[in-house]
Protein backbone atom coordinates (compact mmCIF):
# COMPACT_ATOMS: atom_id res chain seq x y z
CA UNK A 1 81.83 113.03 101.17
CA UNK A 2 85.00 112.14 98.93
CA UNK A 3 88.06 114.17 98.32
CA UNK A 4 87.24 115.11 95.27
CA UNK A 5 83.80 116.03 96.32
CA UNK A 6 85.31 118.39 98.53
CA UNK A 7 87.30 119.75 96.38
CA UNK A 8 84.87 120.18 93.18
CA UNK A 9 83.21 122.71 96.08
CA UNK A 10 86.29 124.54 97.23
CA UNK A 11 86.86 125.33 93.81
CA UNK A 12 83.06 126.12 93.28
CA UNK A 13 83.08 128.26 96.66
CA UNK A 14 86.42 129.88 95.42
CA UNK A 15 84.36 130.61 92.18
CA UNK A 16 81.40 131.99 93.95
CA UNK A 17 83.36 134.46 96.42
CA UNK A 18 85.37 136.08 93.28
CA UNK A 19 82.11 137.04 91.89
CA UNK A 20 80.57 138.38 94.77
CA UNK A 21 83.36 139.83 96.37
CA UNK A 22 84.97 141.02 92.94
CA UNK A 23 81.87 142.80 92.11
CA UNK A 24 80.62 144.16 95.56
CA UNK A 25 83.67 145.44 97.33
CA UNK A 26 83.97 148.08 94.81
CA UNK A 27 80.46 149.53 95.15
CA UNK A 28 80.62 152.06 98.63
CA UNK A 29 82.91 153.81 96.47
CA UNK A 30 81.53 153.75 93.32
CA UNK A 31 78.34 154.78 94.43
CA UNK A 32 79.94 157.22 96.97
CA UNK A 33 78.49 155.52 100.30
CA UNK A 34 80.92 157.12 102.92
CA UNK A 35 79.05 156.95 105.93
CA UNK A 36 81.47 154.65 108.13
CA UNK A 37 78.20 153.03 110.04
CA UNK A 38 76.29 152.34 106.54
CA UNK A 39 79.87 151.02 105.02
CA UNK A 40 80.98 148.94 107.87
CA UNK A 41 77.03 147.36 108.15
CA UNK A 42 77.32 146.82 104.06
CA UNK A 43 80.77 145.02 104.49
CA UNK A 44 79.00 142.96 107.23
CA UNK A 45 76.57 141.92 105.17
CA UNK A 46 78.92 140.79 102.49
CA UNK A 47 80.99 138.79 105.05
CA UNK A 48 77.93 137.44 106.23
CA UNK A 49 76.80 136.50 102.77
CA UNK A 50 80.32 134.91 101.96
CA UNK A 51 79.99 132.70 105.23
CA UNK A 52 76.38 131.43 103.90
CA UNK A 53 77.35 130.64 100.53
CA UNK A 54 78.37 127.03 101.13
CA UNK A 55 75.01 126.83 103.54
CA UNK A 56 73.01 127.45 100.87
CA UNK A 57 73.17 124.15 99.31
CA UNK A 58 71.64 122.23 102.52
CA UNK A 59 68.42 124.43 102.50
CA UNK A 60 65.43 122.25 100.58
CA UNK A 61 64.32 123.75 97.96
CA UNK A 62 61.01 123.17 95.76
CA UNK A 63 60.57 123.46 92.52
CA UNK A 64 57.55 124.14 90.63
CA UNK A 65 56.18 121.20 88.58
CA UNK A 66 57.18 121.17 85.15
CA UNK A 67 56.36 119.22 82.16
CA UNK A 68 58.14 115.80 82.00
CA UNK A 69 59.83 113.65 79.23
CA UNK A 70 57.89 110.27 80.21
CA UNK A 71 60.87 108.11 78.27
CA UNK A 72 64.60 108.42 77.76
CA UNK A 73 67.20 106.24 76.77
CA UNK A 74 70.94 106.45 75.43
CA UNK A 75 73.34 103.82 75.13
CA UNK A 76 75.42 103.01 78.32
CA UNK A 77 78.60 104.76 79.23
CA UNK A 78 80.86 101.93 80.70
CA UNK A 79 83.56 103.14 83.33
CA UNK A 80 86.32 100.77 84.28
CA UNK A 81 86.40 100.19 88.25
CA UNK A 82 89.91 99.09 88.07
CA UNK A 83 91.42 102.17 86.99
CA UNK A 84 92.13 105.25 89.32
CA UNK A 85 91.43 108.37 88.02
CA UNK A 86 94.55 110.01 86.82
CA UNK A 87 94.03 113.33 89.23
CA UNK A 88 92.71 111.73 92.41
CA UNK A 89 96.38 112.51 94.09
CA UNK A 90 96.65 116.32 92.93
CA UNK A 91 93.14 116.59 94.82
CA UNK A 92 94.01 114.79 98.06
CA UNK A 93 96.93 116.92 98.06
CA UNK A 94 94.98 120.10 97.62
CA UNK A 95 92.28 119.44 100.13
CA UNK A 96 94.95 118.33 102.53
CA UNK A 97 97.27 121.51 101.92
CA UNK A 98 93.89 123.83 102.28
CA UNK A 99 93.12 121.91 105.84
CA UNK A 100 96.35 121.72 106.60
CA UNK A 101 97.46 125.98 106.52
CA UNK A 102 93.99 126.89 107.76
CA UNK A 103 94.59 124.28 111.03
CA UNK A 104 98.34 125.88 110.93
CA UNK A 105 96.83 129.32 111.00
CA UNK A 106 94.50 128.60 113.65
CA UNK A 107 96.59 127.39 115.93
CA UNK A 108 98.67 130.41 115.62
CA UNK A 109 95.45 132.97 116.48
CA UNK A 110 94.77 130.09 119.84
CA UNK A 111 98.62 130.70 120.54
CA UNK A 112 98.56 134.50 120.34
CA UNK A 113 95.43 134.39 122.65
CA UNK A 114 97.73 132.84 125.33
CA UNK A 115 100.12 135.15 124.37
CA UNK A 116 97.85 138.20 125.61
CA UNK A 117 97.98 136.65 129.20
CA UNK A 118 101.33 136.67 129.14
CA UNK A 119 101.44 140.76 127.71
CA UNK A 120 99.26 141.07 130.31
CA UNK A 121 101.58 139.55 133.53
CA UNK A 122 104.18 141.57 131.72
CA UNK A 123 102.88 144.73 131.87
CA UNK A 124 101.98 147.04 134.95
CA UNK A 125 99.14 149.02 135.72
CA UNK A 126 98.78 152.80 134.60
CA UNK A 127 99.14 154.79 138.04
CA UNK A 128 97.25 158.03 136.62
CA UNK A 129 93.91 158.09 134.75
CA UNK A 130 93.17 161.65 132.94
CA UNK A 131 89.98 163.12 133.61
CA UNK A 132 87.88 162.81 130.88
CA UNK A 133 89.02 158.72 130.80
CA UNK A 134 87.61 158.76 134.76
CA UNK A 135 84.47 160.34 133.47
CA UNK A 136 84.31 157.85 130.22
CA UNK A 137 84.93 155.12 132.47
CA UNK A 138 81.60 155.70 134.97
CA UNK A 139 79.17 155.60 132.02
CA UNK A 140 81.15 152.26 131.18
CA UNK A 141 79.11 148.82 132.77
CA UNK A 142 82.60 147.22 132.80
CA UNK A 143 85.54 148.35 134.72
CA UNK A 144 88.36 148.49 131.63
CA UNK A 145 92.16 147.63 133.53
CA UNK A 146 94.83 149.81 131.85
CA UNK A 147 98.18 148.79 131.91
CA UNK A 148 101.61 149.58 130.58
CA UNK A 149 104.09 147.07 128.80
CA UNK A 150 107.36 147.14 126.64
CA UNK A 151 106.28 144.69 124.56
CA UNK A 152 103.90 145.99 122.43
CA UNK A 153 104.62 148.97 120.02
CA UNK A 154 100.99 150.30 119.72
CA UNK A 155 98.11 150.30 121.72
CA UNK A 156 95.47 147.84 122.08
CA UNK A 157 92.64 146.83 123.53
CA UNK A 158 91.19 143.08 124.02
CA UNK A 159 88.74 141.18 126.14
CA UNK A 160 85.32 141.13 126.73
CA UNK A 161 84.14 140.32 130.84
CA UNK A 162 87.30 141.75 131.36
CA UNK A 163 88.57 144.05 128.96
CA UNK A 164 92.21 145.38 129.38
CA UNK A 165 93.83 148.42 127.70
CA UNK A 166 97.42 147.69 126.96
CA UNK A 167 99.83 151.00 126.08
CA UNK A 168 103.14 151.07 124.93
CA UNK A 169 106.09 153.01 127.30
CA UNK A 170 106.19 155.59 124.36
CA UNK A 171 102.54 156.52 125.85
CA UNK A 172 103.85 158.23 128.89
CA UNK A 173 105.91 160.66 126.11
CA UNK A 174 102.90 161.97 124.47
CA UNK A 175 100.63 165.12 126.08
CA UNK A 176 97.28 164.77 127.88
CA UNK A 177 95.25 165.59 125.08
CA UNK A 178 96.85 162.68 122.98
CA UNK A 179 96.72 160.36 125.73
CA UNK A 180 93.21 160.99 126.41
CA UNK A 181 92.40 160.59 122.70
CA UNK A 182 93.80 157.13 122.64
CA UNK A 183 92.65 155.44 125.53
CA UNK A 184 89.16 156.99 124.86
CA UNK A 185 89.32 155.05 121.33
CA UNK A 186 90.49 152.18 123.03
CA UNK A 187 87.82 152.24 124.90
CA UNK A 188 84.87 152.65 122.61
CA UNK A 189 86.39 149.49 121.01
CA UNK A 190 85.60 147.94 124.08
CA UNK A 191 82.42 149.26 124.99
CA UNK A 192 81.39 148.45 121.59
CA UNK A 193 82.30 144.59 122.01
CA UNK A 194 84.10 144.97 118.94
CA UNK A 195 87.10 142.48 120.26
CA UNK A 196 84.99 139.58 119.99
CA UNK A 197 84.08 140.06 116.62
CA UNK A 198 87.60 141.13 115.20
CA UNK A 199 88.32 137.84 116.82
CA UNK A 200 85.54 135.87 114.99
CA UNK A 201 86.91 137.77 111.55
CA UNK A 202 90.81 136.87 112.11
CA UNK A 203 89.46 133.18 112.46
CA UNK A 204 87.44 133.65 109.13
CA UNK A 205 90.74 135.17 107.64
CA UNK A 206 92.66 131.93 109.08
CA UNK A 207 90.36 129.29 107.44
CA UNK A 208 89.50 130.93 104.26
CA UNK A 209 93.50 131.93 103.80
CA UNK A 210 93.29 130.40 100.17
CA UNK A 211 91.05 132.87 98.56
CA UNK A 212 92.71 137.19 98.14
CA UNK A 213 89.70 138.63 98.08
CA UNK A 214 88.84 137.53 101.62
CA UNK A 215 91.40 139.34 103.98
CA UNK A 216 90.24 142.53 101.57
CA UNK A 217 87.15 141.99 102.72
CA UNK A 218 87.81 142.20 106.34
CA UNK A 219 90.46 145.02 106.01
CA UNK A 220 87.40 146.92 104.94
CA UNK A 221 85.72 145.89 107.48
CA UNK A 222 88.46 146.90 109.63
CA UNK A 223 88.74 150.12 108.25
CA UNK A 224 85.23 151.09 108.32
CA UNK A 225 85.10 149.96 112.63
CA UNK A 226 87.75 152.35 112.61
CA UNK A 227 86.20 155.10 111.21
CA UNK A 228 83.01 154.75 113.52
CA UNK A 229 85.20 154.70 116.23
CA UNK A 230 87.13 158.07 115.07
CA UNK A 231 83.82 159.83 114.49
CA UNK A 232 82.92 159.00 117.96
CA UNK A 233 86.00 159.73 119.78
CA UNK A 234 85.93 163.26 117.99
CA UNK A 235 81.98 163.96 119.18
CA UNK A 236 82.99 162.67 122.81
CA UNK A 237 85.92 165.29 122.81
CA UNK A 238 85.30 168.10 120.85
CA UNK A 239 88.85 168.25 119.61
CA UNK A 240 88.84 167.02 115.95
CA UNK A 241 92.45 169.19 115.51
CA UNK A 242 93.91 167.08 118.42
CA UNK A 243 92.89 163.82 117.47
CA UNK A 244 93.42 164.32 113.80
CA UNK A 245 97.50 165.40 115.34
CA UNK A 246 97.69 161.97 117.33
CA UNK A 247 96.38 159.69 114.28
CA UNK A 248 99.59 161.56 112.59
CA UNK A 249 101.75 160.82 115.48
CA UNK A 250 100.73 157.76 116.08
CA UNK A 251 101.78 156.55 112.54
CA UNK A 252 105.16 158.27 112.96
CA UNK A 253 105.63 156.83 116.90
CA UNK A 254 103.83 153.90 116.69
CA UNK A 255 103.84 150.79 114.91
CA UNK A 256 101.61 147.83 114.33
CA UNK A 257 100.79 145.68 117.16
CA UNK A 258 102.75 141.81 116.92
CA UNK A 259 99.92 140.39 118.93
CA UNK A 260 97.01 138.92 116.36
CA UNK A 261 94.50 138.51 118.45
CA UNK A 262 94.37 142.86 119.42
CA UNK A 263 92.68 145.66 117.88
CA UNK A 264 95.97 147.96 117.03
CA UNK A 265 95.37 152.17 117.48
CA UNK A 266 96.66 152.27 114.24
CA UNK A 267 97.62 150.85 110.50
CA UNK A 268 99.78 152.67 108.50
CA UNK A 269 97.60 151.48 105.53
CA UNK A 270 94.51 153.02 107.09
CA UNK A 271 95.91 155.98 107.93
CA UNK A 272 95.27 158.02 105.16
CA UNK A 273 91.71 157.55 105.00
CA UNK A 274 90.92 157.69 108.54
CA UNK A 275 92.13 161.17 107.84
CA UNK A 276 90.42 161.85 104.63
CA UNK A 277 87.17 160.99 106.27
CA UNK A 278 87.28 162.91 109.34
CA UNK A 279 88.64 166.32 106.96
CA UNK A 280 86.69 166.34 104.05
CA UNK A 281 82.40 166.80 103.65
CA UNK A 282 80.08 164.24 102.63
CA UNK A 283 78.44 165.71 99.76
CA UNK A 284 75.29 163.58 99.97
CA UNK A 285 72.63 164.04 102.37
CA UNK A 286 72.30 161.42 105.38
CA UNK A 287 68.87 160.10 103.95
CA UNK A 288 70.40 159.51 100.43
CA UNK A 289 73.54 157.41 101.74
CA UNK A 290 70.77 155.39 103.60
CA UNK A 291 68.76 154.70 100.25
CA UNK A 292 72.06 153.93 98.69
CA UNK A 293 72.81 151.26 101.39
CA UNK A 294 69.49 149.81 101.28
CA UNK A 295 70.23 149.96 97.28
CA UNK A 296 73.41 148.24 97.56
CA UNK A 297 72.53 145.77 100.11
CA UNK A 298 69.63 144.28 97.84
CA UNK A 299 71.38 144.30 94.84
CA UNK A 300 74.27 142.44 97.16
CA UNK A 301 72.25 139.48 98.01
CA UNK A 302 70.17 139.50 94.60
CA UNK A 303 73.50 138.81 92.85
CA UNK A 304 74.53 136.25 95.62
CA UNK A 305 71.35 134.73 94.83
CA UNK A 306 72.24 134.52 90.87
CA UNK A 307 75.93 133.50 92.13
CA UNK A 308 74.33 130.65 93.52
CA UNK A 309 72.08 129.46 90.57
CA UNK A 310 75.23 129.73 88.00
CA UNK A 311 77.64 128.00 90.42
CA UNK A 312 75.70 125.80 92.29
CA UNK A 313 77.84 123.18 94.68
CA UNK A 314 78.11 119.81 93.40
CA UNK A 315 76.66 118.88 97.41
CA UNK A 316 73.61 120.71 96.43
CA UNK A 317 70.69 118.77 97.13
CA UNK A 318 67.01 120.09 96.92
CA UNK A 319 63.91 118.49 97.17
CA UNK A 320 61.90 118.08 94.21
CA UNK A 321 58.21 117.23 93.80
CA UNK A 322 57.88 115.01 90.69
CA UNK A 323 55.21 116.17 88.36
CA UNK A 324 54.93 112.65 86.79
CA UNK A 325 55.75 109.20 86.25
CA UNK A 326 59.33 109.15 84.70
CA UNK A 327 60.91 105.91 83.54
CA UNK A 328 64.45 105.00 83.89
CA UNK A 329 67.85 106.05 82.01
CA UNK A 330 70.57 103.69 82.61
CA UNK A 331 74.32 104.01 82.88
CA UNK A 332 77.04 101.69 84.04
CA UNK A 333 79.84 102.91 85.43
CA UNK A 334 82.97 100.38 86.27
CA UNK A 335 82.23 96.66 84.72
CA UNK A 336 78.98 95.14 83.89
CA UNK A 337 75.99 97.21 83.94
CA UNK A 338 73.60 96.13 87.00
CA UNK A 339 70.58 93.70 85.32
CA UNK A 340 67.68 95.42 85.44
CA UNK A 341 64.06 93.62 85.26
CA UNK A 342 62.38 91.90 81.85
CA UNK A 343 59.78 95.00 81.77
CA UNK A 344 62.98 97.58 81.74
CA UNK A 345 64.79 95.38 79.45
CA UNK A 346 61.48 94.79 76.92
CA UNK A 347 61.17 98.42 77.46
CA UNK A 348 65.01 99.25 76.19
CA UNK A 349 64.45 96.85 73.28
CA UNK A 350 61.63 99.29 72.10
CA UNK A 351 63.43 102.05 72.43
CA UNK A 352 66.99 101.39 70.78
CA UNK A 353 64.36 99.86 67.62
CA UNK A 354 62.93 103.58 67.50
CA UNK A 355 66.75 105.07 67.35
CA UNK A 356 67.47 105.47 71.26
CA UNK A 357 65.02 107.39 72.02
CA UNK A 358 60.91 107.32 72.49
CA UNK A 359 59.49 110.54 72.16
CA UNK A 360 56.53 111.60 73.89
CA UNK A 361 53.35 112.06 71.41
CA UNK A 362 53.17 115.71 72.19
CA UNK A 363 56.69 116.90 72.01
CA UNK A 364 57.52 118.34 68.47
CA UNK A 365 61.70 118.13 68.50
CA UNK A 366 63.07 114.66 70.29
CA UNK A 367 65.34 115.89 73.53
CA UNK A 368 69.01 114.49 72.68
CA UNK A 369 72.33 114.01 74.74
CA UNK A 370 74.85 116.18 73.72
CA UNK A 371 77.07 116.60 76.37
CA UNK A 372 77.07 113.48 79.12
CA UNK A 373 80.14 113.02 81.61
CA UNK A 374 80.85 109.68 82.38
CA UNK A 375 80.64 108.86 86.16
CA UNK A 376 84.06 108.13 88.35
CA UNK A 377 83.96 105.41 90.66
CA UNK A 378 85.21 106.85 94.08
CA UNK A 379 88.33 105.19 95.50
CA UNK A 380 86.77 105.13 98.73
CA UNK A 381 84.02 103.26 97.80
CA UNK A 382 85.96 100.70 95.48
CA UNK A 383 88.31 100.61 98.67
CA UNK A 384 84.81 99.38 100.52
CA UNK A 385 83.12 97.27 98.37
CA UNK A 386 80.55 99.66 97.66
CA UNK A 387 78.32 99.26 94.44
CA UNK A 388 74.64 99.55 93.10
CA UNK A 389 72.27 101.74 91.96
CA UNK A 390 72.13 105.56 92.05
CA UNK A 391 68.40 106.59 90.89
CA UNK A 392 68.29 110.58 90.44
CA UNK A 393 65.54 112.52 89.31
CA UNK A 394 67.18 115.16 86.58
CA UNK A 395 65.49 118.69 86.44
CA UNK A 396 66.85 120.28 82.65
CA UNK A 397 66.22 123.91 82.33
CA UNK A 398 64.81 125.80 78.76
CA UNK A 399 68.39 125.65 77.23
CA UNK A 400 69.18 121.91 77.85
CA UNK A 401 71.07 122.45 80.95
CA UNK A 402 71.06 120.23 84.08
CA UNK A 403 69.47 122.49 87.41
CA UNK A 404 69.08 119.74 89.54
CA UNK A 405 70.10 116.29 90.09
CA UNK A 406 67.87 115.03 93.11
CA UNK A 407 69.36 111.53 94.12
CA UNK A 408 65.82 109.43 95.45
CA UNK A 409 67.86 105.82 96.24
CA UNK A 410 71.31 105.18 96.53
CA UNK A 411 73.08 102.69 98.41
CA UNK A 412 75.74 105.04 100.09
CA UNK A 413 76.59 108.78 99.81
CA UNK A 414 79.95 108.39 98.02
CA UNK A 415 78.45 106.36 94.90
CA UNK A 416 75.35 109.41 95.37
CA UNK A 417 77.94 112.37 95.39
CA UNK A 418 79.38 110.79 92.02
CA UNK A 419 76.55 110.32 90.10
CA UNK A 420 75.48 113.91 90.67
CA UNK A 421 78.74 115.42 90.31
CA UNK A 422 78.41 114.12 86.56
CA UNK A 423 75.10 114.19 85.46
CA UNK A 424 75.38 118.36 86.80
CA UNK A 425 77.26 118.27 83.74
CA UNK A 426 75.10 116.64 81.36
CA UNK A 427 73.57 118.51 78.56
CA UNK A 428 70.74 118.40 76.19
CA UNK A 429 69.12 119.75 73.09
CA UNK A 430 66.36 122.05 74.05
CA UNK A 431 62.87 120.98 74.12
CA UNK A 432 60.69 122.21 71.80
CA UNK A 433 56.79 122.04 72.78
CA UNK A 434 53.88 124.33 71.08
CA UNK A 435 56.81 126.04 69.33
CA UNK A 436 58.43 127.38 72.61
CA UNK A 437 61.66 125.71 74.30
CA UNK A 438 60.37 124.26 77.99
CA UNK A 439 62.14 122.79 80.88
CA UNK A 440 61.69 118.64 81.47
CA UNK A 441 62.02 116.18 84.27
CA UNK A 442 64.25 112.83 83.43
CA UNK A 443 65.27 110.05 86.25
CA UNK A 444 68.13 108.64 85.25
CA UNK A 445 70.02 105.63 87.27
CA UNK A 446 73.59 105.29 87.48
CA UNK A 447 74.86 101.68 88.30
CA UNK A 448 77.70 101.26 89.70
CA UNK A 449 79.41 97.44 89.32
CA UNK A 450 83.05 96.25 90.58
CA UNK A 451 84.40 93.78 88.58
């Protein structure tokens, strides 16, 4: 695929995540879902829904056969090959700069990974365990290594075969009962596996740096792990008043772990309603804040689904099962149209005597070009050598616009990706057949010629 490929579907992915993000992240709180398990399983499924977006496009998709304008011509739109598109720098510079920070930020999460070995030869093991940690840790199928260090100003936990508790010196300050508190939510991290996955999120956050909703996302996400965690911690202890004293303390003692690749005790931003949730009452029943999920969660994906049918990637590519014979609609893009065969060319004749167009004997308003996009001729493939014919089978929808572009030849997948990239933004009259507007079929070839 060509730069500019790639970046017509950053920008369309970009588009596609502020509209399901911007609408959905408010919801659990419109709707007043605030059940931590239900809102951290919602925000799942929206970060699992933003991760499938750009998917969606390589999943085939048929659609039903629809009535078909058997002939369409216009005149030919004539792109120079010689001349570079005036923007083709600005968009090897973006894609380069979005690579470039997300490889940058990467590295940084691999580097704070070797980092934690290094905490870890730092630090020195806890020589007491309080009771009710010994009794958490037998019911436990991995042994969980605590350790002090000086180099870390909060606790955290990480690992997964072999999962390590690391506490700050300001630990051995604080009394039993707060101690216990946070190594038992340390713990429940770990027993949960929930390392791994705030791993797997903190790479998300690294590679999709460029867009703001994203890292809101996953501080939600964040936020609601938290609050699971909390509610167990309190049901494991029985001392809500004590644990509710060391989230305090902890935000006055403690501050954020340095080390990215941890999950921290504490946030000061999520402080406040880690509180909130385990003082005040949830006013709606358990079985309503399930219906609401389920509610949420469909309407979630249905308006992913409609996300995807208004911005569709310019990559998209479906597979279409032609309800008819549909003749060709040439354009030339970049020197001398491609010389087609004396049928095509006694077949153009007819049509530009009839005005440019041959209607079909049962349509009753003639389908016109209003809007057409003239093709660019990638670099890359000028660079190459590359040229021919792009034949695409164009799906038009009840209002004239283009839903599908299918490409059926094509001598190479740059010349393919432009053709479709402009055509997407073609644009007819509607259709008007029996006195209702209907969709149509139209393959159209692109012919790309150097001079």
């Amino acid at each position: 695929m060509s730069l500019s490929g790639i970046a017509g579907d950053l920008v369309t992915y970009f588009l596609q995540l502020a509209l399901v993000l911007g609408i959905a992240l408010p919801l659990p709180r419109l709707f007043g879902l605030r059940n931590p398990r239900l809102k951290l399983a919602f925000f799942q499924l929206l970060l699992a829904i933003a991760l499938l977006l750009p998917m969606a496009g390589l999943v085939p998709v048929a659609h039903p056969r629809i009535g078909v304008v058997p002939e369409l011509q216009i005149g030919s739109i004539i792109v120079d090959s010689t001349t570079s598109p005036s923007n083709s720098l600005l968009v090897a510079i973006l894609v380069w700069i979005v690579a470039t920070v997300a490889l940058i930020r990467l590295s940084k999460l691999l580097g704070g990974l070797v980092g934690l070995r290094l905490l870890y030869r730092n630090s020195e093991p806890l020589l007491f365990q309080p009771h009710l940690v010994q009794h958490f840790q037998n019911g436990f199928s991995r042994s969980v290594t605590i350790r002090l260090t000086d180099r870390l100003k909060s606790p955290a936990s990480f690992g997964w075969w072999k999962p390590v508790i690391l506490l700050p010196r300001e630990f051995m300050q604080l009394d039993q009962e707060h101690q216990e508190a946070i190594v038992c939510h340390e713990m429940l991290h770990l027993r949960r596996n929930d390392w791994p996955v705030a791993l797997f999120e903190q790479a998300v956050r690294s590679i999709l740096w460029f867009h703001p909703l994203v890292p809101a996302l996953l501080n939600r996400i964040h936020l609601a792990r938290e609050q699971v965690v909390d509610r167990e911690v309190i049901r494991l202890t029985g001392r809500r008043r004590a644990y509710l004293e060391t989230l305090r303390h902890a935000a006055e003692t403690f501050r954020q772990a340095s080390v990215a690749p941890t999950i921290p005790f504490a946030r000061a931003s999520h402080l406040r309603d880690r509180v909130a949730m385990l003082t005040q009452e949830v006013c709606m029943s358990t079985s309503r804040q399930l219906v609401t999920y389920l509610v949420l969660s469909l309407s979630t994906v249905s308006l992913s689904v409609a996300t995807l049918v208004a911005f569709p990637t310019a990559s998209l590519r479906s597979s279409v099962v032609p309800s008819g014979p549909s003749e060709l609609l040439s354009v030339a893009a970049g020197g001398s149209p491609v010389s087609a065969s004396s049928s095509k060319e006694a077949q153009k004749q007819k049509e530009e005597k009839k005005g440019g167009i041959l209607l079909a004997e049962d349509m009753e308003t003639p389908p016109r070009l209003i809007k057409k996009v003239a093709p660019v001729y990638p670099e890359e493939a000028k660079e190459k050598g590359i040229s021919g014919q792009v034949v695409t089978l164009v799906t038009v929808n009840k209002e004239g616009k283009v839903i599908d572009a299918n490409v059926q030849e094509s001598p190479d997948e740059l010349l393919s990706h432009a053709a479709v990239e402009a055509i997407r933004q073609w644009e007819w009259e509607p259709v008007i057949k029996d006195g209702q507007p209907v969709p149509f079929k139209v393959s159209v070839t692109v012919n790309f010629a150097l001079k």
